[in-house]
Structure formats: structure tokens, C-alpha cells
N, C-alpha and C. Protein backbone atom coordinates (compact mmCIF):
# COMPACT_ATOMS: atom_id res chain seq x y z
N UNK A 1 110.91 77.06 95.52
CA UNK A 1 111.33 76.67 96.85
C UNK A 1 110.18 76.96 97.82
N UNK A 2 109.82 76.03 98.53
CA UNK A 2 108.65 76.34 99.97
C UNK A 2 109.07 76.52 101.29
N UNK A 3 108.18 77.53 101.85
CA UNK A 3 109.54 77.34 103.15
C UNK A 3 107.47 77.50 104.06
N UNK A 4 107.96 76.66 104.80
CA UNK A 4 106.83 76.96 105.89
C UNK A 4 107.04 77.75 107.32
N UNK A 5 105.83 78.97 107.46
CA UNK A 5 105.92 79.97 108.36
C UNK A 5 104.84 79.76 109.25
N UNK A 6 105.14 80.22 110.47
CA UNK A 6 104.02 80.63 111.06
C UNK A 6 103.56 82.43 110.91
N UNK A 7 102.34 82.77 111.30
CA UNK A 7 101.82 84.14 111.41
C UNK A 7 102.86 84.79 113.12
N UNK A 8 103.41 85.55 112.83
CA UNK A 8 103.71 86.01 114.72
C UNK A 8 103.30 87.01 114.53
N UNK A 9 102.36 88.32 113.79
CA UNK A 9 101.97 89.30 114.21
C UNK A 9 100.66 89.81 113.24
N UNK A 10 99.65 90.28 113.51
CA UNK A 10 99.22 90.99 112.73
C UNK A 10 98.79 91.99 113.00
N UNK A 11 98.74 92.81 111.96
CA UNK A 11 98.91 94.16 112.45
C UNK A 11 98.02 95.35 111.38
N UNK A 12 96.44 95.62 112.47
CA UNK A 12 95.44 96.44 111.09
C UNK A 12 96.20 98.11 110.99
N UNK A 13 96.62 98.31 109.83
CA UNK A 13 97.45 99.63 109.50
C UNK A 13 96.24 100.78 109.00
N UNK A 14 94.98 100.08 108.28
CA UNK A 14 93.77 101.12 108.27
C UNK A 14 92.30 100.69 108.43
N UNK A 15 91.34 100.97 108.49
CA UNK A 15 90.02 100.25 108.14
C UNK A 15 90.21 99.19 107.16
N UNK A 16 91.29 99.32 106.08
CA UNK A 16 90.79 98.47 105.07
C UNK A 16 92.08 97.43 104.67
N UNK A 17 93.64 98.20 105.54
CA UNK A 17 94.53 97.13 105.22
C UNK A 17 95.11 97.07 106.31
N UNK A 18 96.13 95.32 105.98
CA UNK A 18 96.07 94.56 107.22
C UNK A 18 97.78 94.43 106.60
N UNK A 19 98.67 93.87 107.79
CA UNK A 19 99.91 93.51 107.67
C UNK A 19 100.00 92.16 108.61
N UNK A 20 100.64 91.08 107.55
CA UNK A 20 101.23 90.04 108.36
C UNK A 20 102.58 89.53 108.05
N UNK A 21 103.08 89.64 109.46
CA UNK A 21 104.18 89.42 109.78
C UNK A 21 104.76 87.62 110.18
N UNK A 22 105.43 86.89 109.08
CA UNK A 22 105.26 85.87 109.41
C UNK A 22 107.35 85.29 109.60
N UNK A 23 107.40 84.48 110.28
CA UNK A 23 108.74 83.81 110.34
C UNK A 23 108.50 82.19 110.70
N UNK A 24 109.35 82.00 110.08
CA UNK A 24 109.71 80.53 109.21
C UNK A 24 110.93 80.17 110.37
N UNK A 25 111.76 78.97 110.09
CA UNK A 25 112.68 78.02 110.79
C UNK A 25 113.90 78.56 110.57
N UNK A 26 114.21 79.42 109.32
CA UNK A 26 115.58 79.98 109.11
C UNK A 26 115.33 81.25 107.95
N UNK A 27 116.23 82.03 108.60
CA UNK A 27 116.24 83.38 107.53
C UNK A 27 116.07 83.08 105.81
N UNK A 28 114.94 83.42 105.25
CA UNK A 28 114.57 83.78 104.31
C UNK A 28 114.88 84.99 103.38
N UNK A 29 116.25 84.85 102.69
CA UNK A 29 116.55 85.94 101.54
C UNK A 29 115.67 86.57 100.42
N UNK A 30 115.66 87.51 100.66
CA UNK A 30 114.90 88.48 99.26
C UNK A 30 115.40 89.59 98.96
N UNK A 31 114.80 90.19 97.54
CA UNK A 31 115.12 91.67 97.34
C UNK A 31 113.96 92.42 97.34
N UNK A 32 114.26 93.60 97.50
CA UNK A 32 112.97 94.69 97.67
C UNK A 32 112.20 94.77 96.95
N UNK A 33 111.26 94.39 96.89
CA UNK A 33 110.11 94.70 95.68
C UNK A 33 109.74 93.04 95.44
N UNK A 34 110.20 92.39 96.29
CA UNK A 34 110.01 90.73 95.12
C UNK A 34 108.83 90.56 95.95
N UNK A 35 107.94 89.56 95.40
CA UNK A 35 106.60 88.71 95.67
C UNK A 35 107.02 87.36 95.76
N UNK A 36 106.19 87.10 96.70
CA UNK A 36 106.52 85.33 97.20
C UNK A 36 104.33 84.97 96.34
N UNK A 37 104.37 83.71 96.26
CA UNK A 37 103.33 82.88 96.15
C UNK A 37 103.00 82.38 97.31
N UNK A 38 102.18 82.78 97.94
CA UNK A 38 101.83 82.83 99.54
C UNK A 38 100.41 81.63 99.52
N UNK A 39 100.87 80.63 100.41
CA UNK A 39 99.67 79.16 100.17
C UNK A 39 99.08 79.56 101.73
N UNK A 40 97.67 79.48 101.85
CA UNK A 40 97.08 79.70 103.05
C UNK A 40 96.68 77.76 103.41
N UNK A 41 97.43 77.43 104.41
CA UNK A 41 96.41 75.96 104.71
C UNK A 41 96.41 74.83 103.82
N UNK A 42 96.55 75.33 102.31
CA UNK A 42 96.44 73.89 101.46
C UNK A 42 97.85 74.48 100.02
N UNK A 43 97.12 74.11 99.59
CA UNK A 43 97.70 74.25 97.89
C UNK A 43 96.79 74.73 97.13
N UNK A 44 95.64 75.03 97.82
CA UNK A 44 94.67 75.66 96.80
C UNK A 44 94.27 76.60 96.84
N UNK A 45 94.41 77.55 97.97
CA UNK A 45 94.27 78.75 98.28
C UNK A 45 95.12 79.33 98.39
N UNK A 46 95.68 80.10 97.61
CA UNK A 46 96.96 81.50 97.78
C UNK A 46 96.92 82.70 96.79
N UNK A 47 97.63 83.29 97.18
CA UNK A 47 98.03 85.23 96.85
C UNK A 47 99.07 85.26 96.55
N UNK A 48 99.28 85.86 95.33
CA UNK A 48 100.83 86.15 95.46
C UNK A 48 101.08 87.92 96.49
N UNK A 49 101.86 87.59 96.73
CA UNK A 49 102.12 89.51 97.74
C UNK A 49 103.23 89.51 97.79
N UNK A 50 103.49 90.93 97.69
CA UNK A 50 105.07 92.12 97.58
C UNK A 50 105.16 92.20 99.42
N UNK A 51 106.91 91.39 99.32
CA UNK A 51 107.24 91.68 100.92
C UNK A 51 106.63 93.15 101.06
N UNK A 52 106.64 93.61 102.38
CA UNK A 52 106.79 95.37 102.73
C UNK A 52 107.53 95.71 103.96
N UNK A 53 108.56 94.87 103.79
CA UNK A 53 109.46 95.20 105.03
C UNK A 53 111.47 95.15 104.15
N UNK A 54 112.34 95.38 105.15
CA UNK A 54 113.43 95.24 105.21
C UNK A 54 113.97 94.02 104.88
N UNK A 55 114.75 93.24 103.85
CA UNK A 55 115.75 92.43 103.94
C UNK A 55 115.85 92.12 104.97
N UNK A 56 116.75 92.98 105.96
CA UNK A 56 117.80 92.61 107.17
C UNK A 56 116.78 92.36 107.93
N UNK A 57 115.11 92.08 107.92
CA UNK A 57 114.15 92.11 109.37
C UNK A 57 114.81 90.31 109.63
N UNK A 58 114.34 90.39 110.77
CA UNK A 58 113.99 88.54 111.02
C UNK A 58 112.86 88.06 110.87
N UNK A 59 112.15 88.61 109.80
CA UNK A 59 110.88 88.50 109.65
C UNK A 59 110.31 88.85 108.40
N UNK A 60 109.29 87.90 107.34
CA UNK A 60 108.88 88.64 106.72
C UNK A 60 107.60 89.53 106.83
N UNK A 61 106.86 90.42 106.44
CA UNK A 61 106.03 91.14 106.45
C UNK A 61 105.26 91.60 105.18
N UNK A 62 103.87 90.75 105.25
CA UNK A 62 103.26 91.27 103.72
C UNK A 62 102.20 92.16 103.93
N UNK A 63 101.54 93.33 103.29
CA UNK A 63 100.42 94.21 103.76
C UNK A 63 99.50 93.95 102.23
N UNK A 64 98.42 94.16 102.78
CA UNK A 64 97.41 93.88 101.90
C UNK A 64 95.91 94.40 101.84
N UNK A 65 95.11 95.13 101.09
CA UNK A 65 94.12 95.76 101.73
C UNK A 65 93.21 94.70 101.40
């Protein structure tokens, strides 16, 4: 399933890692620990990354060094 987000926050947590906080058109369900396949711009560039926030946020949040 694809869901398209925008970035609404980012946020540097040390010299070396970064958190982005992104929300989409409608609440996006997950469980703790799961990884999304994260596409930057195309289909050819992506990461997979472990949410690092709350279920209940209105937002997801991935951190990454």
C-alpha cells in the first residue's frame, strides 16, 4: 500500500541523527517496531526505517543517523 506524505518537521536529535516527522491525507495505522519502505522523490531512491514515535501520534516520525 502507498500513501503519499509531506515532511512537517525535522528535527536534528544529535550531530549525527536526524528525525522526520511526516503526515499524509489520512491517519496511517501501525504497530511498534514496524518499518515502512520509505521512496524519496521517485521509485528509485528509498530506505526502509522503523517508525520512532506513538501509534496514537497524528503523525509519523522516522529517526535515522
Amino acid at each position: 500500500m502507498k500513501h503519499t506524505v509531506l515532511v512537517i518537521d525535522k528535527i536534528q536529535r544529535t550531530a549525527s541523527t536526524i528525525s522526520l516527522r511526516v503526515k499524509g491525507d489520512g491517519k496511517i495505522i501501525f504497530n511498534p517496531g514496524q518499518f515502512f519502505k520509505v521512496f524519496i522523490n521517485d521509485d528509485e531512491d528509498f530506505h526502509f526505517l522503523s517508525v520512532s514515535c506513538s501509534p496514537e501520534r497524528e503523525y509519523l516520525e522516522f529517526t535515522r543517523e
